[in-house]
Protein backbone atom coordinates (compact mmCIF):
# COMPACT_ATOMS: atom_id res chain seq x y z
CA UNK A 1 108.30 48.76 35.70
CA UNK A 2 106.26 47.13 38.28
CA UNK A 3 104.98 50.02 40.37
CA UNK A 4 103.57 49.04 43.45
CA UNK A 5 101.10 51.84 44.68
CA UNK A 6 100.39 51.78 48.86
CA UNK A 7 97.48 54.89 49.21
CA UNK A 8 93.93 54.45 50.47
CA UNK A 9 91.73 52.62 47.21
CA UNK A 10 90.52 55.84 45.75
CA UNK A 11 93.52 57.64 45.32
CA UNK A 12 95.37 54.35 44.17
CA UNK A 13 93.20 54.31 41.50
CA UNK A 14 93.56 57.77 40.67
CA UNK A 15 97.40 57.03 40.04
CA UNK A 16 97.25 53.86 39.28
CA UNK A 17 95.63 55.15 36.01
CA UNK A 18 98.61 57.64 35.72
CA UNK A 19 101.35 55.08 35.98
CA UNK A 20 99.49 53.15 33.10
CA UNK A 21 99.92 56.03 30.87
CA UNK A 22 103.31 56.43 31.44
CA UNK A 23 103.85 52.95 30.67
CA UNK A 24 104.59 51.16 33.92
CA UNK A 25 102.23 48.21 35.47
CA UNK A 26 100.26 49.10 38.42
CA UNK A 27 99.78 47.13 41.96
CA UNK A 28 97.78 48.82 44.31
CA UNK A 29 97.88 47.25 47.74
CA UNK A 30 95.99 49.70 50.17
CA UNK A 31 97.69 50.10 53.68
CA UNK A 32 95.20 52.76 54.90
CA UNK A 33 91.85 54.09 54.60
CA UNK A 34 90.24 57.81 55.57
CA UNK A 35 87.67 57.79 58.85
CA UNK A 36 85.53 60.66 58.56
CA UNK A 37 84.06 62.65 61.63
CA UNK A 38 81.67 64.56 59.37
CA UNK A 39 79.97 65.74 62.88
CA UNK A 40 83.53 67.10 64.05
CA UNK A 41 84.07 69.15 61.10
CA UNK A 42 80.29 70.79 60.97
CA UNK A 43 80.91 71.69 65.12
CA UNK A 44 84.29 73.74 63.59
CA UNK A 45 82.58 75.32 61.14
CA UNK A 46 79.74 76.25 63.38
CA UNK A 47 82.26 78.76 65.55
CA UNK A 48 83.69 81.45 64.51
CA UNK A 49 86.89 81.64 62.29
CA UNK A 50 88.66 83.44 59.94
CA UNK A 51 90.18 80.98 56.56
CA UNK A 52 89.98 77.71 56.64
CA UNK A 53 93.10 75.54 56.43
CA UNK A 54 94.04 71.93 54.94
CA UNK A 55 96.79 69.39 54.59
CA UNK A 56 95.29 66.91 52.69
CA UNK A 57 92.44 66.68 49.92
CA UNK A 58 90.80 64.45 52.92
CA UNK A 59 89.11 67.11 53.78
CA UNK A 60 87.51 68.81 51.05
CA UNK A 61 85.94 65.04 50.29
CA UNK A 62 84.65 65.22 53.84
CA UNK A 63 83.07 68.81 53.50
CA UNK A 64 81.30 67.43 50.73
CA UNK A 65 79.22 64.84 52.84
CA UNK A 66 78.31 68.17 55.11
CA UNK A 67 75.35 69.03 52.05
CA UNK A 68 73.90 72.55 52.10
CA UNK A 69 74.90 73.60 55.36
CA UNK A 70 78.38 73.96 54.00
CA UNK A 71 76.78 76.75 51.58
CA UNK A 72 77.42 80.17 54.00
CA UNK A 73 81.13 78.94 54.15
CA UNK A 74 81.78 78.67 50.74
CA UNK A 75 82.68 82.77 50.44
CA UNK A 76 85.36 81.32 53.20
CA UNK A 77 89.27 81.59 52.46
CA UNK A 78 90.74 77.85 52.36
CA UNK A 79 94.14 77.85 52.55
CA UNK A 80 95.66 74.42 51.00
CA UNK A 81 98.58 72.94 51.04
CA UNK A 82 98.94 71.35 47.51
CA UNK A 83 97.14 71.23 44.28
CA UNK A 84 95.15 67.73 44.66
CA UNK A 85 93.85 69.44 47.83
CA UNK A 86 92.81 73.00 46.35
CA UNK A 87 91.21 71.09 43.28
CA UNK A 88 89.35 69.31 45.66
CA UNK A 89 88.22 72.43 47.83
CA UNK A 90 87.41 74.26 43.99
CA UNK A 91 85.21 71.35 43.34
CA UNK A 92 83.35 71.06 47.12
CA UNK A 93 82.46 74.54 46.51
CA UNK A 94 85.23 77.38 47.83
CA UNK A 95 85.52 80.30 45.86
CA UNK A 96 88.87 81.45 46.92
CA UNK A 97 91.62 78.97 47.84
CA UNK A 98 95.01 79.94 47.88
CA UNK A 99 97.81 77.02 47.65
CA UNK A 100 101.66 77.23 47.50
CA UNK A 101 101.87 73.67 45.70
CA UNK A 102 103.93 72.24 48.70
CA UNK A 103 103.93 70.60 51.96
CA UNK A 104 103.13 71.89 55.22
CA UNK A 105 105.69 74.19 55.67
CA UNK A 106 105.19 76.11 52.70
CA UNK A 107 101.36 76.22 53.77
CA UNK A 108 102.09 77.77 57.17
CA UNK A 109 104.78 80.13 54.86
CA UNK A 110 101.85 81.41 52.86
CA UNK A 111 100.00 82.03 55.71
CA UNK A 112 102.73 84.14 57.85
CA UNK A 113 103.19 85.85 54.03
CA UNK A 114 99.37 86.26 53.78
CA UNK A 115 98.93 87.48 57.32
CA UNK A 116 102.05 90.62 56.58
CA UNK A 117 100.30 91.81 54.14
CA UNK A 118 96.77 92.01 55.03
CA UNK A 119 96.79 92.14 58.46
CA UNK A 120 96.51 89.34 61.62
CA UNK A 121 93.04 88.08 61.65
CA UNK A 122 90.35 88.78 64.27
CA UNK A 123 89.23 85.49 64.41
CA UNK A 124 91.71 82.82 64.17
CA UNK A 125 92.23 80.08 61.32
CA UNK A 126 90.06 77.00 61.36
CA UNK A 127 92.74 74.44 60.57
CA UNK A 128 90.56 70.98 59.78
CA UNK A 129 93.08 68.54 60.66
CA UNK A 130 93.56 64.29 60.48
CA UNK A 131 95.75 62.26 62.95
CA UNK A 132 98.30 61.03 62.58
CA UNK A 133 99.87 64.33 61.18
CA UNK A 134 102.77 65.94 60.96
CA UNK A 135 103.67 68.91 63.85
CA UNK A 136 105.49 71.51 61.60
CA UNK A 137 102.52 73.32 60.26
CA UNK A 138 100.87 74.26 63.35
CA UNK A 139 104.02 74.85 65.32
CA UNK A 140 105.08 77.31 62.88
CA UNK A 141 101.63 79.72 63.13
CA UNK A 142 101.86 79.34 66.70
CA UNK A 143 105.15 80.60 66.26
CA UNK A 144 104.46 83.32 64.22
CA UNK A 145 101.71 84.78 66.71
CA UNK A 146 98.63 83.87 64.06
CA UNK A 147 95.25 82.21 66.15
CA UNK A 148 94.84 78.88 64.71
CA UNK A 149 92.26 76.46 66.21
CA UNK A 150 92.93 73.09 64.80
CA UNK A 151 89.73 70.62 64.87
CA UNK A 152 90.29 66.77 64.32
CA UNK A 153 87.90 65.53 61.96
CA UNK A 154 89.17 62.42 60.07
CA UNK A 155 91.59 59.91 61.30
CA UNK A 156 93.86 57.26 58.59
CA UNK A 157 93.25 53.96 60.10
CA UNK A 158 95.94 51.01 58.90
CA UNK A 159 95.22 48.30 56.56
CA UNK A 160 96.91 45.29 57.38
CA UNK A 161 96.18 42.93 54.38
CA UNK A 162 95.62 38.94 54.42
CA UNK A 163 98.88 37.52 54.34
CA UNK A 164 97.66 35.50 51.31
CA UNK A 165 97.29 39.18 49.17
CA UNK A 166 100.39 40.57 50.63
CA UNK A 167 102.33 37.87 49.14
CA UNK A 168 100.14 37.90 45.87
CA UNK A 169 100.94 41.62 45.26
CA UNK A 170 104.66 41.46 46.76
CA UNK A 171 106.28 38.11 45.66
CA UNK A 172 104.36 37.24 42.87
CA UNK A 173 106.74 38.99 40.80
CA UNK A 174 108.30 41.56 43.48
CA UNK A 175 107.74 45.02 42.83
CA UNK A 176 110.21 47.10 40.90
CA UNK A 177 109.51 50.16 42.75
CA UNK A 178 107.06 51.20 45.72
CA UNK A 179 104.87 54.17 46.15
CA UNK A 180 105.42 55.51 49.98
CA UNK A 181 103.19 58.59 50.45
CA UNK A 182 102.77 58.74 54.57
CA UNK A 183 105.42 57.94 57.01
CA UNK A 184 102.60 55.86 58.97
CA UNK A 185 101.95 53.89 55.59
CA UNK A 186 105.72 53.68 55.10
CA UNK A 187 105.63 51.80 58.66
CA UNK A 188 102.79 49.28 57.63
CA UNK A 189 104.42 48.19 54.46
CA UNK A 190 107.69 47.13 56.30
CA UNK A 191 105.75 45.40 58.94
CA UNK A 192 104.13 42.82 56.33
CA UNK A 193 105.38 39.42 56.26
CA UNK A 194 107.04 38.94 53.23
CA UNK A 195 109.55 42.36 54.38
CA UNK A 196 109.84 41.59 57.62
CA UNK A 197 110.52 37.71 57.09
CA UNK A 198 112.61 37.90 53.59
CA UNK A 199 113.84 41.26 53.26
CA UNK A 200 116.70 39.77 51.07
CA UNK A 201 113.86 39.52 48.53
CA UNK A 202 113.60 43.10 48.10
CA UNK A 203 117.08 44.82 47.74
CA UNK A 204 116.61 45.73 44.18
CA UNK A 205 113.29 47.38 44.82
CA UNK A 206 113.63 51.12 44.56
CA UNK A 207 111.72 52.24 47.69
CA UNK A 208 110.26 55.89 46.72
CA UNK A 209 108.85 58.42 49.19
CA UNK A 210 107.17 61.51 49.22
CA UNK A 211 109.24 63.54 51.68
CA UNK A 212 112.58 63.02 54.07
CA UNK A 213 110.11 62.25 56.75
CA UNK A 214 108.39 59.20 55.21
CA UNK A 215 112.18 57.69 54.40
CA UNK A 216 113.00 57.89 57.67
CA UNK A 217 110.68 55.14 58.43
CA UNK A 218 112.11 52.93 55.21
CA UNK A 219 114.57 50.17 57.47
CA UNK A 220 118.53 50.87 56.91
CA UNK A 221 118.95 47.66 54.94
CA UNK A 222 116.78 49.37 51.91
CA UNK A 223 118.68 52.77 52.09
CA UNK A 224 120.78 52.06 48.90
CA UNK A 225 117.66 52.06 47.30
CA UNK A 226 115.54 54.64 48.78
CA UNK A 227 114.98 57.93 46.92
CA UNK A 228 113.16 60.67 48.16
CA UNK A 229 111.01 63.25 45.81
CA UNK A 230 112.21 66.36 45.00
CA UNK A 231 108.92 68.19 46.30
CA UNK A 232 106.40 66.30 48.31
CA UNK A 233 103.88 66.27 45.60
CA UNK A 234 102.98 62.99 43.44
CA UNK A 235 104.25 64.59 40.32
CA UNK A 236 107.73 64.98 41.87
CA UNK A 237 107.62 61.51 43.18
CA UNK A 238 106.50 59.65 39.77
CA UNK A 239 109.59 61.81 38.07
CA UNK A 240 111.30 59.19 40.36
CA UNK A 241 110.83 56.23 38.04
């Protein structure tokens, strides 16, 4: 299959190599890329907090462009909220990160869990956060009564490609399947010219997504066709194909 993948370059390339093993031809067409606020993240880590939190493997990549000051929080709890991400806090440095392998909501589960059993923390959780993002995780520890100060320190800015490259990766053949990993991402794709002005073109393209909330931004004239993981992981959303 022709497996069109829509992430930021490095991670496209990352499964762009694992859709190769499993057979399929890869097309990476990049709709986003990370903006780090590497001075954001060292003023959070400067105050006072108890674990550290993530959504996204983002983060640990940006903690790595901190350099030695990051040292005296490496004895720091990181709570993350899938495997890509805790690999990537193991390999900045953390000694202890904790994951439930899931999305958001099982993150902020964990937490709630975490905080039964040993006790609401003094100080609260130092949740290093992107934007756009999703509102479940934090609403759910503010439910639950846990302090959680949420700092802001990388933003995914859109890609809109030349319309000369969106056609070269889109028409030239059409995809058999896309890649949708962000509901933001899921947006940009539909918006690019050949979708928006020949849709018909793409009917028999299976239109994959990471989670419920990224399909809801797939158009209703693709629904036949959309499929939505089983977990929001990538593992779970390449068992698609």
């Amino acid at each position: 299959m022709r497996v069109l993948v829509t992430r930021p370059a490095l991670a496209a390339a990352r499964t762009a190599r694992k859709l190769a093993a499993l057979g399929h031809e890869p097309v990476a067409l990049p709709l986003a890329q990370a903006e780090h606020d590497v001075e954001a993240a060292r003023a959070a880590l400067a105050e006072r907090h108890s674990a550290i939190a993530i959504t996204s493997a983002e983060v640990a990549r940006l903690l790595g462009k901190i350099g030695p000051a990051l040292d005296r929080h490496l004895l720091t709890t990181v709570f993350s909220v899938g495997h890509v991400s805790a690999q990537a806090a193991s390999d900045a440095g953390f000694r202890t990160v904790l994951t439930p392998g899931g999305d958001g909501k099982g993150l902020a589960d964990m937490i709630v869990a975490h905080c039964r059993d040993f006790g609401m923390p003094a100080e609260p959780i130092l949740y290093l956060a992107g934007h756009p993002r999703a509102p479940g995780f934090e609403a759910r520890l503010k439910e639950a009564g846990i302090p959680l100060r949420t700092a802001e320190c990388y933003r995914m800015a859109p890609i809109i490609p030349k319309r000369s490259d969106a056609e070269a990766v889109l028409l030239k053949p059409v995809p058999d399947a896309v890649l949708l990993y962000s509901r933001e991402t899921a947006r940009t794709f539909f918006e690019l010219s050949p979708l928006a002005e020949t849709p018909e073109r793409f009917l028999s393209t299976l239109m994959l997504c990471m989670s419920a909330n990224v399909a809801k931004a797939v158009p209703q004239r693709f629904a036949a066709l959309t499929v939505v993981a089983s977990a929001p992981n990538e593992e779970s959303l390449l068992d698609l194909l």
